[in-house]
Protein backbone atom coordinates (compact mmCIF):
# COMPACT_ATOMS: atom_id res chain seq x y z
CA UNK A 1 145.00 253.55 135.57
CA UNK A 2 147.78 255.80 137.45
CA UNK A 3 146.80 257.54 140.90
CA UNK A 4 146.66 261.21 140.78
CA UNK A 5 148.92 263.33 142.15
CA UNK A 6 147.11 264.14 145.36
CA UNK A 7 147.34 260.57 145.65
CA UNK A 8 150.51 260.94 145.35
CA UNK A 9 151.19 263.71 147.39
CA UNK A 10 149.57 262.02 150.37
CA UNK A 11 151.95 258.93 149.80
CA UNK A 12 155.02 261.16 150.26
CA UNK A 13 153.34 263.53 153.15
CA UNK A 14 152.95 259.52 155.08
CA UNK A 15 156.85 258.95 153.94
CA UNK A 16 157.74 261.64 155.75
CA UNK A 17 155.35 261.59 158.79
CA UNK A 18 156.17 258.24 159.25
CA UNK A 19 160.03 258.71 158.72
CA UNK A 20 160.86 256.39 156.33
CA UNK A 21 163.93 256.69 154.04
CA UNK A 22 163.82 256.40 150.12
CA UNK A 23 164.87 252.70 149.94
CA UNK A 24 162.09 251.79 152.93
CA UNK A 25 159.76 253.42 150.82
CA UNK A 26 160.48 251.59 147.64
CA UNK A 27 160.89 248.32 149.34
CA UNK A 28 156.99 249.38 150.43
CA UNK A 29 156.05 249.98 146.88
CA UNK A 30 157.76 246.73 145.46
CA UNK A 31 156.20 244.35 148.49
CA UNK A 32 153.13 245.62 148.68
CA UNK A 33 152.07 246.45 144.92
CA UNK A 34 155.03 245.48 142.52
CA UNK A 35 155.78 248.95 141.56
CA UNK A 36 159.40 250.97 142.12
CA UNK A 37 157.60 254.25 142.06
CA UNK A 38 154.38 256.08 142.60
CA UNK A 39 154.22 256.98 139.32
CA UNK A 40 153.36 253.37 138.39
CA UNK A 41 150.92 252.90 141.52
CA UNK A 42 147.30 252.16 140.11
CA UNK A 43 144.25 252.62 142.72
CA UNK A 44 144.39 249.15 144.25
CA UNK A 45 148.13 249.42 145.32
CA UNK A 46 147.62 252.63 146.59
CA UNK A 47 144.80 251.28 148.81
CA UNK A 48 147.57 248.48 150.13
CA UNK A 49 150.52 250.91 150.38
CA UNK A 50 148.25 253.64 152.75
CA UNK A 51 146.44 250.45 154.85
CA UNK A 52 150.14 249.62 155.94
CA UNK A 53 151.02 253.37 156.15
CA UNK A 54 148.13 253.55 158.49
CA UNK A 55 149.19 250.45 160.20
CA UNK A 56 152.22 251.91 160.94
CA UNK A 57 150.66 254.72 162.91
CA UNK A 58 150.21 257.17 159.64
CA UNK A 59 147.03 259.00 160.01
CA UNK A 60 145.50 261.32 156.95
CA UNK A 61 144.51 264.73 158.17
CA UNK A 62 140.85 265.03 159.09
CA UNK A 63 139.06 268.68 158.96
CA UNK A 64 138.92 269.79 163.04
CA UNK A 65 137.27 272.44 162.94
CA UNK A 66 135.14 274.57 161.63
CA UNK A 67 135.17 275.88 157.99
CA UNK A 68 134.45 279.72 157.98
CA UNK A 69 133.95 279.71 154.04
CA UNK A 70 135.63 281.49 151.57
CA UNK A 71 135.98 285.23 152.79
CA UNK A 72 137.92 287.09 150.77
CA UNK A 73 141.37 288.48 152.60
CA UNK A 74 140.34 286.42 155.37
CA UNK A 75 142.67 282.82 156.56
CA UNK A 76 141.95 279.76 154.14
CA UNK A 77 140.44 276.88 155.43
CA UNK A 78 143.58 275.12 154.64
CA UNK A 79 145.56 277.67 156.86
CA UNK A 80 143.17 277.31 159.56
CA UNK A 81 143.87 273.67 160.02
CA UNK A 82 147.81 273.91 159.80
CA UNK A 83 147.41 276.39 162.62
CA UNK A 84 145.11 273.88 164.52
CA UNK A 85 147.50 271.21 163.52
CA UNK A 86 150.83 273.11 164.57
CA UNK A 87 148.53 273.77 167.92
CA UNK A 88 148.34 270.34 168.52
CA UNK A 89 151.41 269.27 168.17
CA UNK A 90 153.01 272.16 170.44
CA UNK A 91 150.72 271.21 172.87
CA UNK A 92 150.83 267.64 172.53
CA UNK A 93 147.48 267.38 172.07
CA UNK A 94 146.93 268.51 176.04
CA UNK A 95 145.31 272.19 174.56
CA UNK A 96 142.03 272.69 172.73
CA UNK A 97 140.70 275.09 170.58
CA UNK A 98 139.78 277.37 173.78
CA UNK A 99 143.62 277.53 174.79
CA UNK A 100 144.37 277.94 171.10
CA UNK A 101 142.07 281.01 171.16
CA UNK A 102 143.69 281.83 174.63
CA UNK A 103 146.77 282.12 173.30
CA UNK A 104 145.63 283.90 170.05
CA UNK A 105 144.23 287.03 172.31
CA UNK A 106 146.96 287.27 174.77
CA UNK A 107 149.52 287.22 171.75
CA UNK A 108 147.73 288.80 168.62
CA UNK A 109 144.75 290.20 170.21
CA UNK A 110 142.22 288.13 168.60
CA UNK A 111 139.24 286.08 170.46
CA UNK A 112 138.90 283.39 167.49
CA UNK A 113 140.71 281.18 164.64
CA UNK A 114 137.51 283.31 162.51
CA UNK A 115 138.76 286.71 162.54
CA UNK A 116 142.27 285.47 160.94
CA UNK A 117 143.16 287.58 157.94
CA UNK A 118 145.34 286.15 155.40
CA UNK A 119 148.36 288.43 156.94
CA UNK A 120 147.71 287.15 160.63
CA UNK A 121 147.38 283.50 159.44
CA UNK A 122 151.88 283.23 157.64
CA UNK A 123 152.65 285.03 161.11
CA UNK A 124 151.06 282.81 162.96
CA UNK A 125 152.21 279.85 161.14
CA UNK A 126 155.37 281.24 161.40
CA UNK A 127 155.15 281.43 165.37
CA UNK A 128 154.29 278.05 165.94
CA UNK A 129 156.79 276.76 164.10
CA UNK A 130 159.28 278.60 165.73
CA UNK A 131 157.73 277.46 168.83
CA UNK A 132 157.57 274.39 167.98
CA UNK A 133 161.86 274.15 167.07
CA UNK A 134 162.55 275.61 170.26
CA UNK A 135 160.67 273.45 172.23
CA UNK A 136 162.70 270.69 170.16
CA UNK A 137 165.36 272.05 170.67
CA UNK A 138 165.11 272.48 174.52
CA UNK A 139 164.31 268.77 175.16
């Protein structure tokens, strides 16, 4: 039986966090569960190919923080953590969730992650991605 595509999805999200080029992924594949694609991957190769992904320093995104529910108009969950994520990676991991909400009064004038509305949440995105390049691009 095939993976699903989550499955899959999370194999090409490591790909790229890991920086590996089409043929080093393939090569992967074929070593490590005698497939040339995904799409052939059943659930034990998939359990080798992410244990070496994760060797390699690949790390699946955990939930870090706190899940505010579904509130209509209101940030996603799923938004929420790519803002915590983009955070982290700004900072380096050197800022927390207080200088996150620091930065989220002096800049958009609002005390918590929780008060997000859907709006808010793309600009905010947007922000630390642009951050983000620029501090890239600066180094």
């Amino acid at each position: 039986m095939t993976i699903s595509n989550r499955q899959k999805a999370i194999l090409h999200l490591a790909k790229g966090k890991l920086g590996l080029t089409d043929n080093e992924y393939r090569s992967c594949l074929v070593h490590l569960a005698g497939v040339e694609s995904s799409v052939d991957l059943d659930q034990d190769g998939f359990e080798a190919v992410m244990g070496f992904f994760e060797w390699r320093g690949f790390r699946p995104l955990l939930a870090e923080g706190p899940s505010y529910g579904n509130r209509p108009g209101m940030a996603t969950f799923a938004q929420l953590e790519l803002i915590r994520c983009l955070w982290r990676e700004y900072t380096r991991g050197a800022a927390g969730e207080q200088e996150l909400n620091k930065w989220l009064l002096n800049s958009f004038r609002l005390s918590s992650l929780r008060f997000v509305d859907m709006k808010t949440a793309r600009k905010l995105i947007t922000a630390l991605k642009a951050m983000k390049q620029r501090q890239r691009s600066a180094a």
